[in-house]
C-alpha atoms as a PDB file:
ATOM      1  CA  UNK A   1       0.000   0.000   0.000  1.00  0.00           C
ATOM      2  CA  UNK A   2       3.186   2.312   0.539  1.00  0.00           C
ATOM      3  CA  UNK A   3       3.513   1.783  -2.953  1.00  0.00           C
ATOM      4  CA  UNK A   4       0.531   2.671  -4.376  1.00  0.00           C
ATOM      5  CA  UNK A   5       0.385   6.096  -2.036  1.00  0.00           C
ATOM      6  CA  UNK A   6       3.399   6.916  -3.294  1.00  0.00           C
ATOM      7  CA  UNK A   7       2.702   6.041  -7.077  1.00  0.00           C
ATOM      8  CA  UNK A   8      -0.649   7.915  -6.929  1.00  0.00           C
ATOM      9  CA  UNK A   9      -1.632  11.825  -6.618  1.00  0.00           C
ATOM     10  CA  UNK A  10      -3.656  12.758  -4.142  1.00  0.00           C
ATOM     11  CA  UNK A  11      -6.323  13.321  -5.533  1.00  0.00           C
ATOM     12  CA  UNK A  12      -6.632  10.025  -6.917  1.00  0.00           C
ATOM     13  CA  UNK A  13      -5.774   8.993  -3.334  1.00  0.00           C
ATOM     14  CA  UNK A  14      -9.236  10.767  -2.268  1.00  0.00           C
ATOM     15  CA  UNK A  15     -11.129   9.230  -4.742  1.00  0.00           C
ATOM     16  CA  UNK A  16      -9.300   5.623  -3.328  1.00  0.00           C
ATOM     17  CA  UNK A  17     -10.418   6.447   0.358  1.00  0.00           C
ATOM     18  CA  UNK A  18     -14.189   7.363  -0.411  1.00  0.00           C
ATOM     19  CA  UNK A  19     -14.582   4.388  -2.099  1.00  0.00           C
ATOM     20  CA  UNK A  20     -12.187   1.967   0.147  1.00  0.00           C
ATOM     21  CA  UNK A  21     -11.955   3.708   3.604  1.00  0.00           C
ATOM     22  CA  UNK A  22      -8.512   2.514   3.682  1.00  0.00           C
ATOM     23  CA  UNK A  23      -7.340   2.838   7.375  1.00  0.00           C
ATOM     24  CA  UNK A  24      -3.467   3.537   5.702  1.00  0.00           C
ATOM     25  CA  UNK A  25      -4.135   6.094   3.094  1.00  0.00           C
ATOM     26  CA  UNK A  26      -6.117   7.702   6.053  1.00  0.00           C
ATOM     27  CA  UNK A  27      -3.178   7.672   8.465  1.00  0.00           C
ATOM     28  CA  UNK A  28      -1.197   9.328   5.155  1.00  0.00           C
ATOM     29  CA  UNK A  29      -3.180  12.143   5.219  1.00  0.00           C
ATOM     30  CA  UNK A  30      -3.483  12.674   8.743  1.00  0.00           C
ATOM     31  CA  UNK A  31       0.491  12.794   8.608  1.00  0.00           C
ATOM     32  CA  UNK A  32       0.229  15.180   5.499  1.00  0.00           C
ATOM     33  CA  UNK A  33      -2.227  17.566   7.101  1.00  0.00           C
ATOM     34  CA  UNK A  34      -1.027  17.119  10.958  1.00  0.00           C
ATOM     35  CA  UNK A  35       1.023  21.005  10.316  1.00  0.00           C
ATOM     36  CA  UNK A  36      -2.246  22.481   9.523  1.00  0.00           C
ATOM     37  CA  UNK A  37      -3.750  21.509  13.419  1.00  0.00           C
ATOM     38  CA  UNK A  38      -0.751  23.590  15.014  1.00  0.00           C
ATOM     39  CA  UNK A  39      -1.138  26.087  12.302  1.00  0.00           C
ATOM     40  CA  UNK A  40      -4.780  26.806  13.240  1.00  0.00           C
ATOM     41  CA  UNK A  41      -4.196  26.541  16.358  1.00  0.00           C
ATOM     42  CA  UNK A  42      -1.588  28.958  16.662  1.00  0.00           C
ATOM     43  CA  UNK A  43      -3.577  31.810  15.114  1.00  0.00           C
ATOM     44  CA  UNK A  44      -6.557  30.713  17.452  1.00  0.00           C
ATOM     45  CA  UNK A  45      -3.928  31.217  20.434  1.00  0.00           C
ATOM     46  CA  UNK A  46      -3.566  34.836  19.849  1.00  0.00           C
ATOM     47  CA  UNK A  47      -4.825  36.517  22.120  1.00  0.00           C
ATOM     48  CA  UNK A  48      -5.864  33.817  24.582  1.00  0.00           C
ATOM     49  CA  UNK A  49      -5.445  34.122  28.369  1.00  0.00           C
ATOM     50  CA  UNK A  50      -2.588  32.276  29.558  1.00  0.00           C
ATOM     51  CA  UNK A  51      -5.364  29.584  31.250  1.00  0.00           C
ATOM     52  CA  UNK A  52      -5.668  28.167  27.548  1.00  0.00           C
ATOM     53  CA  UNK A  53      -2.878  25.850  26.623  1.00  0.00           C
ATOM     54  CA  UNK A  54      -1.419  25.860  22.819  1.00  0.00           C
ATOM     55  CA  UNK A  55      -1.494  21.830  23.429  1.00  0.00           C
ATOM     56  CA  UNK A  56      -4.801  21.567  24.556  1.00  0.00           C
ATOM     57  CA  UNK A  57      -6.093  23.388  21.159  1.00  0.00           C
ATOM     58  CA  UNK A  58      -4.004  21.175  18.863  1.00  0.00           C
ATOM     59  CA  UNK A  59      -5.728  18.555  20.893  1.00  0.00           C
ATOM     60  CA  UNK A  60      -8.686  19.800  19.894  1.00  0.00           C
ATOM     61  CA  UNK A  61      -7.727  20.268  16.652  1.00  0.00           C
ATOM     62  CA  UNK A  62      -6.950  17.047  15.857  1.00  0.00           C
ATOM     63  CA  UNK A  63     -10.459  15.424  15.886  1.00  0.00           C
ATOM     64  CA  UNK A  64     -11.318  18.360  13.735  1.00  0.00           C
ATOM     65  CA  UNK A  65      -9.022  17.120  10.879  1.00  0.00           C
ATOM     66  CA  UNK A  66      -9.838  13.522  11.297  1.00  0.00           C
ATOM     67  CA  UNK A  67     -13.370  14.641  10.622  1.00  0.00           C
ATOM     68  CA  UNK A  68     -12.549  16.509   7.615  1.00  0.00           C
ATOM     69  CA  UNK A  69     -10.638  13.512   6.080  1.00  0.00           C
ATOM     70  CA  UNK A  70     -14.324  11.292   6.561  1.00  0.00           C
ATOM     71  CA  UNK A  71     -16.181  13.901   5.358  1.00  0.00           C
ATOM     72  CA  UNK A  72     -14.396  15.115   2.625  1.00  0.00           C
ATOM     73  CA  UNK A  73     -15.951  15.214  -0.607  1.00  0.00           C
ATOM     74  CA  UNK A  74     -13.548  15.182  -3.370  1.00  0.00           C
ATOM     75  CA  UNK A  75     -16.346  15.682  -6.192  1.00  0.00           C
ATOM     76  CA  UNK A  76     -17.490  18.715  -4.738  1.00  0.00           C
ATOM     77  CA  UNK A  77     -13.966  20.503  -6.336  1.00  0.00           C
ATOM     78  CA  UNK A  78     -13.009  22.278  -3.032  1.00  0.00           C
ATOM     79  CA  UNK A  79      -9.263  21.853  -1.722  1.00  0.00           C
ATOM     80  CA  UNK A  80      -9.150  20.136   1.593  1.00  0.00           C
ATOM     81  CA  UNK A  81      -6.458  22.118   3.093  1.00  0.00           C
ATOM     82  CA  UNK A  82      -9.638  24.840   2.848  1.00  0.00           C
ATOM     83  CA  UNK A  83     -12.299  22.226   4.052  1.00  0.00           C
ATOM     84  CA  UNK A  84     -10.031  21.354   6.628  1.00  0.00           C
ATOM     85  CA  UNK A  85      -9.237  24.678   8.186  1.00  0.00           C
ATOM     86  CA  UNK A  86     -12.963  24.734   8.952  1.00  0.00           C
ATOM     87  CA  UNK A  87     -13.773  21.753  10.663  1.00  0.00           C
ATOM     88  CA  UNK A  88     -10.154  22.201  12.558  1.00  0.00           C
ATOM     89  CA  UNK A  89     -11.249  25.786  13.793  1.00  0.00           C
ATOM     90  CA  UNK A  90     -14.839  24.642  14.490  1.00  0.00           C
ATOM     91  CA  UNK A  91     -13.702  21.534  16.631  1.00  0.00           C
ATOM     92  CA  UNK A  92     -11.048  23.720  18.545  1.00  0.00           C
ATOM     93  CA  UNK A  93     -14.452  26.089  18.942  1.00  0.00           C
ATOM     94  CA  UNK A  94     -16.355  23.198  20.039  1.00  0.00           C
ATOM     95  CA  UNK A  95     -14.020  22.232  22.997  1.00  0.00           C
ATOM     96  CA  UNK A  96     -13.481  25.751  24.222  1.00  0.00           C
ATOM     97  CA  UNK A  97     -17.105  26.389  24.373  1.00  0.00           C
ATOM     98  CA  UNK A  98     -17.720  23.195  26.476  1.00  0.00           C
ATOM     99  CA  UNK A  99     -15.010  23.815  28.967  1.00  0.00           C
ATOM    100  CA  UNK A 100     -16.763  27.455  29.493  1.00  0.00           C
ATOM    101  CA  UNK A 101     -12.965  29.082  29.463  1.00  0.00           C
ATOM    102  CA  UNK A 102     -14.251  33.125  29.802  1.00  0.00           C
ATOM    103  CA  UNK A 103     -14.135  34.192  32.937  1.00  0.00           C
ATOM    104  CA  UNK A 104     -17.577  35.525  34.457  1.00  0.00           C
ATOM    105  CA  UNK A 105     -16.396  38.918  34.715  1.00  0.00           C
ATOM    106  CA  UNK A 106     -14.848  39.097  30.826  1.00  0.00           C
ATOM    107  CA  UNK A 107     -18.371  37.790  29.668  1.00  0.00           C
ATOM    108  CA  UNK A 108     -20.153  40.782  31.376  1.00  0.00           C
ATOM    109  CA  UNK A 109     -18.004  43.190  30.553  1.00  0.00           C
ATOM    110  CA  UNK A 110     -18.203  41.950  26.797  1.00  0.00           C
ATOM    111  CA  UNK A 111     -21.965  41.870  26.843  1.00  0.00           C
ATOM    112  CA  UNK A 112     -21.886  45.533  28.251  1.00  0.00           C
ATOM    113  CA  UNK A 113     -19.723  46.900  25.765  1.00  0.00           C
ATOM    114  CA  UNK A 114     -21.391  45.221  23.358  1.00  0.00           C
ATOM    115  CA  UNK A 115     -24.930  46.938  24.522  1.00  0.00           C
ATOM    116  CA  UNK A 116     -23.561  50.136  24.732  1.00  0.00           C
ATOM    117  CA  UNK A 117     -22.481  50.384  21.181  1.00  0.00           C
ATOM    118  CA  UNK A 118     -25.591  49.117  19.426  1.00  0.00           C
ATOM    119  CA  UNK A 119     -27.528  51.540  21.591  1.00  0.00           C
ATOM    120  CA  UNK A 120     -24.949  54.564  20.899  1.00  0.00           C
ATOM    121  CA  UNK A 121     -24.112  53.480  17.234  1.00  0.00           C
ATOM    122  CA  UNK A 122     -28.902  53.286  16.627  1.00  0.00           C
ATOM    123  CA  UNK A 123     -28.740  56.717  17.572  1.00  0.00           C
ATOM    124  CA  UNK A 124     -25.655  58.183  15.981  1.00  0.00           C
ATOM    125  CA  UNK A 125     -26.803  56.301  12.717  1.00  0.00           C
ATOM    126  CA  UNK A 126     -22.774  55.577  12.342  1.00  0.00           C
ATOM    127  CA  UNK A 127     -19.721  53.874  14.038  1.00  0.00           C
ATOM    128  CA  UNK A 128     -19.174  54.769  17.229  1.00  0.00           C
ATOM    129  CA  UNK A 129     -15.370  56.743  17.931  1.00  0.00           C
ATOM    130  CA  UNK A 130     -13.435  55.105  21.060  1.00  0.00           C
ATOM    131  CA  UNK A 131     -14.093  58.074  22.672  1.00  0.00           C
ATOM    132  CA  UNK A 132     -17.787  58.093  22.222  1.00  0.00           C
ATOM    133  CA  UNK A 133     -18.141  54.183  23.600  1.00  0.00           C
ATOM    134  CA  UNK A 134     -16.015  55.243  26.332  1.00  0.00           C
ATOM    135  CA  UNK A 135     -17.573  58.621  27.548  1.00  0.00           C
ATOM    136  CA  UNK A 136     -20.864  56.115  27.081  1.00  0.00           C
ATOM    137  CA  UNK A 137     -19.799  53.826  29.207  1.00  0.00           C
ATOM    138  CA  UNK A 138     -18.543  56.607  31.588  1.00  0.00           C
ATOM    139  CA  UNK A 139     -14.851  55.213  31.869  1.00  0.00           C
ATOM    140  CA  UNK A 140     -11.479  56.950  30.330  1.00  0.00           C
ATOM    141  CA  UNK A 141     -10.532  55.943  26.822  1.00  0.00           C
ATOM    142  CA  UNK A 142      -7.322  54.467  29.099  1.00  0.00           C
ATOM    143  CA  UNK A 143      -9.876  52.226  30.814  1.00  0.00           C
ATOM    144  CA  UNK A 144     -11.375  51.649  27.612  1.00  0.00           C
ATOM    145  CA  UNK A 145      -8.090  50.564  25.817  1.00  0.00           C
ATOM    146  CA  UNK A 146      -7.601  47.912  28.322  1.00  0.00           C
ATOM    147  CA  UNK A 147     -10.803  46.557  28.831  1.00  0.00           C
ATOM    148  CA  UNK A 148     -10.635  46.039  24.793  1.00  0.00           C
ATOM    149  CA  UNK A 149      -7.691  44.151  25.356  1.00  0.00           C
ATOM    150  CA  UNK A 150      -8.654  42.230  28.233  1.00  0.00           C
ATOM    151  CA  UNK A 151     -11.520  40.873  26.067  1.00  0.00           C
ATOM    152  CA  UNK A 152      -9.894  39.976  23.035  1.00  0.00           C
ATOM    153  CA  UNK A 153      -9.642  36.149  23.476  1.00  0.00           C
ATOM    154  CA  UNK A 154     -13.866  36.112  23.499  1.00  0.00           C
ATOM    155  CA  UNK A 155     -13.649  38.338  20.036  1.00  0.00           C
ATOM    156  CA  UNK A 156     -12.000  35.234  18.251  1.00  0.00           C
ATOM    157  CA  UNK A 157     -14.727  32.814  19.620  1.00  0.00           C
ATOM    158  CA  UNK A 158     -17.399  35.235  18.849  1.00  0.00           C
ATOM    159  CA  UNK A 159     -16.227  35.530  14.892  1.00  0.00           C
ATOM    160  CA  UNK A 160     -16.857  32.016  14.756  1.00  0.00           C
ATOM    161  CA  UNK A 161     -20.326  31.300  16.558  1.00  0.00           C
ATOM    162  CA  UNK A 162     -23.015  30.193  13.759  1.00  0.00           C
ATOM    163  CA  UNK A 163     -25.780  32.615  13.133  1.00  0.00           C
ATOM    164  CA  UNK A 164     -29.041  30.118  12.032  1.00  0.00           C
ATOM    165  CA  UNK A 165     -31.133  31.202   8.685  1.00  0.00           C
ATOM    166  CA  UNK A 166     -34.909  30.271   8.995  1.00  0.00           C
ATOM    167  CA  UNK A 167     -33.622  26.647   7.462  1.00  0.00           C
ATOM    168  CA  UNK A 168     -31.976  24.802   9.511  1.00  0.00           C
ATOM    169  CA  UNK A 169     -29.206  23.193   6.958  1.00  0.00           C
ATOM    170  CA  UNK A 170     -28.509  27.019   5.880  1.00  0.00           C
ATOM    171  CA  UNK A 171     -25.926  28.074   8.941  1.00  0.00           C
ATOM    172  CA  UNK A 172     -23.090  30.727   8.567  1.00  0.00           C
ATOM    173  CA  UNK A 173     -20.194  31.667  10.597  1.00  0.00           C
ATOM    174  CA  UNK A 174     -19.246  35.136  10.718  1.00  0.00           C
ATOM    175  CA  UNK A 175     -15.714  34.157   9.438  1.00  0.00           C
ATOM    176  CA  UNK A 176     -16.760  32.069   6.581  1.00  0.00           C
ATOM    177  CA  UNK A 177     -18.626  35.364   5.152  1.00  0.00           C
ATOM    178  CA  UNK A 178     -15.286  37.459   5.179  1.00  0.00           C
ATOM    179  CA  UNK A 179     -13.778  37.528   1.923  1.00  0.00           C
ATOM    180  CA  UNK A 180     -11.351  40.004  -0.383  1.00  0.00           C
ATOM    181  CA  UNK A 181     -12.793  43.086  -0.636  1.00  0.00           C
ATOM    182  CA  UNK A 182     -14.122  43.443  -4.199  1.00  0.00           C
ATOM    183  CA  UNK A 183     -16.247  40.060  -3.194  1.00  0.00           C
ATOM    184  CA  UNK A 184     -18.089  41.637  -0.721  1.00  0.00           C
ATOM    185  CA  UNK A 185     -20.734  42.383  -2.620  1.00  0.00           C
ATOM    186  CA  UNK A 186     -24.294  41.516  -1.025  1.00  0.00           C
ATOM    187  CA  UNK A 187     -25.927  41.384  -4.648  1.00  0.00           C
ATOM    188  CA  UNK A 188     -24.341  38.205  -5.550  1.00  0.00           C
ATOM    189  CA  UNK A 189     -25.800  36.369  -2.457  1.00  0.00           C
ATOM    190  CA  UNK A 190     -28.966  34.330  -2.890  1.00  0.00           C
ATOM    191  CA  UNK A 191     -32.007  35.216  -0.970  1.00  0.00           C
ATOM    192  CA  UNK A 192     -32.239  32.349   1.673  1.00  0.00           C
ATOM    193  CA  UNK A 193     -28.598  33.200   2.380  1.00  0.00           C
ATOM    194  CA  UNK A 194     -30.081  36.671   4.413  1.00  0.00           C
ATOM    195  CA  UNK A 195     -28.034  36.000   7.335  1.00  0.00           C
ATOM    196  CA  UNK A 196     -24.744  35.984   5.495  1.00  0.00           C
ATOM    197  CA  UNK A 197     -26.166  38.580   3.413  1.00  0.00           C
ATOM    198  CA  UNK A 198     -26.658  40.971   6.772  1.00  0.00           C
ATOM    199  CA  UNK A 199     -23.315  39.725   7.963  1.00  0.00           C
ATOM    200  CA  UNK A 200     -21.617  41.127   4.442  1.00  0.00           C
ATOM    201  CA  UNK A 201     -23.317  44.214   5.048  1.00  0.00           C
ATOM    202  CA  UNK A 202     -21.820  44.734   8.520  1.00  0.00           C
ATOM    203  CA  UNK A 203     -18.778  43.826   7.486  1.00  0.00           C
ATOM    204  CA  UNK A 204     -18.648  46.603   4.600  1.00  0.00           C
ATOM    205  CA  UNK A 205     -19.922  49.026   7.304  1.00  0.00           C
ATOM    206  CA  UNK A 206     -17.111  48.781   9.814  1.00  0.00           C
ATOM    207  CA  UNK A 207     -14.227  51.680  10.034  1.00  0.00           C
ATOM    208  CA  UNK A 208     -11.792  51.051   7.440  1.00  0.00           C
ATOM    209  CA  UNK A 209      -9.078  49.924   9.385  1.00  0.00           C
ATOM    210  CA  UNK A 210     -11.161  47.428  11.523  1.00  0.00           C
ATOM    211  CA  UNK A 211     -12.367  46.063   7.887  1.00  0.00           C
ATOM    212  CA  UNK A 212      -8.934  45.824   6.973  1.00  0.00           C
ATOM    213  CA  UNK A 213      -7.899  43.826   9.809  1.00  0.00           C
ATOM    214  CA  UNK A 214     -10.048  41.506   9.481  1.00  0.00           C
ATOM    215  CA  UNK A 215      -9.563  40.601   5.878  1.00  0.00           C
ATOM    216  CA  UNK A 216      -5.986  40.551   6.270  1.00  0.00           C
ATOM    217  CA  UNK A 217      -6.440  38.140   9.117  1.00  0.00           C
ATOM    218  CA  UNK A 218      -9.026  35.906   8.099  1.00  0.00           C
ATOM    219  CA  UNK A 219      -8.677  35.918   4.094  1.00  0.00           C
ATOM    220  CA  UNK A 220      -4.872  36.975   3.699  1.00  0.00           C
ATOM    221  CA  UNK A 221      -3.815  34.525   6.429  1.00  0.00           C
ATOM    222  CA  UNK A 222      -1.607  37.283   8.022  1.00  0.00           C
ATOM    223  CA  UNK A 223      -0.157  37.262  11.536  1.00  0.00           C
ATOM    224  CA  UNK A 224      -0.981  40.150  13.752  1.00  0.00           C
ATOM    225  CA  UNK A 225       2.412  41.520  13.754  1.00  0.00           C
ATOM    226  CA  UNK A 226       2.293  41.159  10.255  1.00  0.00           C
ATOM    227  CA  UNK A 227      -0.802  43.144   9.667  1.00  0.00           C
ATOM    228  CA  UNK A 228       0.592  45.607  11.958  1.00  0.00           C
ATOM    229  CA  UNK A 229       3.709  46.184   9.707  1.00  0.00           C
ATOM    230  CA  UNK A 230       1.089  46.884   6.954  1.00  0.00           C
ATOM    231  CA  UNK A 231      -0.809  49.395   8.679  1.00  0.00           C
ATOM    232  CA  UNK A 232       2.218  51.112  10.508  1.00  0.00           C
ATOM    233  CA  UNK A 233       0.803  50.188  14.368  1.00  0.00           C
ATOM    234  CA  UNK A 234       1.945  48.223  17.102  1.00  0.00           C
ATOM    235  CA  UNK A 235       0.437  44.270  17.718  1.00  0.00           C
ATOM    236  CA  UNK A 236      -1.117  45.602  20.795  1.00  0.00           C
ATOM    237  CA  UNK A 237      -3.380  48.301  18.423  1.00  0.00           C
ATOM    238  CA  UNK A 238      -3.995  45.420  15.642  1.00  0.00           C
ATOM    239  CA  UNK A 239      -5.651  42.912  18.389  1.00  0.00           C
ATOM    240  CA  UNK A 240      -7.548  45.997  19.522  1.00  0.00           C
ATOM    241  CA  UNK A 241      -8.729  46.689  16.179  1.00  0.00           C
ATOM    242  CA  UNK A 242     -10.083  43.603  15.692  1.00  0.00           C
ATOM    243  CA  UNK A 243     -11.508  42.790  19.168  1.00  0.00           C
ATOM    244  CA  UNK A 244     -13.733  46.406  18.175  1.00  0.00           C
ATOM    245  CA  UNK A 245     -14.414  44.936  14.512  1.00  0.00           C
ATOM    246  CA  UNK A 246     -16.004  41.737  16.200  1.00  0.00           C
ATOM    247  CA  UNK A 247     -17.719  43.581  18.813  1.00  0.00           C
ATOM    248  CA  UNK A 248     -19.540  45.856  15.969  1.00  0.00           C
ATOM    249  CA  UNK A 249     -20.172  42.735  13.969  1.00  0.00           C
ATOM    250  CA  UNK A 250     -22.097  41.040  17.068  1.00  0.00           C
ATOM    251  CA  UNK A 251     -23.771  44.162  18.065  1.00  0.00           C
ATOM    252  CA  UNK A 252     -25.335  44.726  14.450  1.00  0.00           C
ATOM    253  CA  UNK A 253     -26.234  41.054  14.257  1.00  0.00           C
ATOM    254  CA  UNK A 254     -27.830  40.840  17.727  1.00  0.00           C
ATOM    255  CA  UNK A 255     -29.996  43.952  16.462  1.00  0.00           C
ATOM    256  CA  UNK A 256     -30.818  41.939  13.325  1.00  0.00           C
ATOM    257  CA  UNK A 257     -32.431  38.900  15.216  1.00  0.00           C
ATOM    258  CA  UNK A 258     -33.844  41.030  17.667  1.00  0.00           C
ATOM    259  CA  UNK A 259     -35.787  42.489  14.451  1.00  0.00           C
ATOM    260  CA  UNK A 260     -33.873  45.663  14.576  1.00  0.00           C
ATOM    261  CA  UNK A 261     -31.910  45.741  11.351  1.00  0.00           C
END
């Protein structure tokens, strides 16, 4: 069978394991695609309190990509290093949501912030400055600074909790709907799809930088010091940016279940 894996490509390989469900080729691919765990998981670390062990996510990780490799569908034309990344990211999800990791007090704090700006941001009919959420929320913009930092770890889990359309095979992640730039366009979505279509929308109406961070981190692939170099500011300012981008996003699609939007 070492043979044959090593005679074939893979994607005659894929074909092989649909039909066979070869327990070898399997373990070939888990040892081919075992780099992509601790690459997700290292982005997902960023910006986690120190209570959250690298390990333990590539732990988690793990039965992510042996799901992939059974449910991959190699008719369906999509790469599995892309199909992967998902159902690594949502198993890592998965696990960090059942051990409850936020602390009490982050959650609050997040779900206040998170009030205050769709309430201020409904009645300024914009995006709300720093210095508007803050005076708001009747702290300093110091105060406010840190509190956005101290709640950046939740930001990442919130990007990828799955907003429900009225059917109930039609779910979308907040991160799946974040593409290049001149794809964002909500014409070309189809009309059951009007939760990713809202999502879109927010997206396109963040600040510019926040918008930028989060394509360059989610569809460029870049690192935050990386996306800092690009936009001349610190690491620090880049998680900051896109703990606020992820706030707005969950604000604007809280509103839109509530019936707001």
């Amino acid at each position: 069978m070492v043979d044959i894996i090593a005679q074939k490509s893979e994607e005659e390989l894929w074909k092989l394991y649909k039909e066979k469900k070869d327990p070898k080729i399997r373990d070939f691919f888990i040892k081919q695609y075992a780099p992509l765990v601790k690459y997700v998981a290292g982005k997902i670390a960023i910006g986690m309190p120190n209570n959250v062990e690298f390990d333990d996510l590539v732990a988690f990780g793990v039965f992510g990509l042996f799901d992939a490799i059974e449910k991959f569908d190699p008719d369906k034309h999509v790469k599995f290093k892309t199909y992967a990344v998902t159902r690594i990211r949502g198993s890592i999800f998965d696990e960090l949501r059942s051990i409850d990791w936020v602390p009490r007090s982050i959650r609050q704090k997040t779900r206040e912030m998170e009030d205050t700006v769709r309430k201020l941001e409904a009645r300024l009919g914009r995006s709300a400055s720093d210095e508007e959420i803050a005076e708001e929320m009747g702290i300093t913009i110091e105060e406010f600074q840190k509190l956005i930092l101290n709640i950046s770890g939740t930001s990442i889990l919130s990007l990828n909790d799955v907003w429900n359309a009225n059917d109930e095979n039609d779910k979308v992640s907040i991160v799946d709907s974040i593409e290049s730039p001149s794809s964002l366009n909500p014409d070309t979505i189809v009309e059951k799809e009007e939760i990713k279509r809202v999502i879109i929308e927010a997206i396109n109406e963040l600040p510019e930088k926040e918008k930028k961070v989060l394509v360059l981190y989610y569809y460029e692939d870049l690192t935050l010091k990386e996306i800092g170099a690009v936009l001349g500011v610190t690491e620090s300012r880049v998680s900051q940016l896109h703990t606020k981008a992820i706030m707005r996003l969950r604000t604007k699609l809280t509103s839109f279940k509530r019936g707001v939007v």
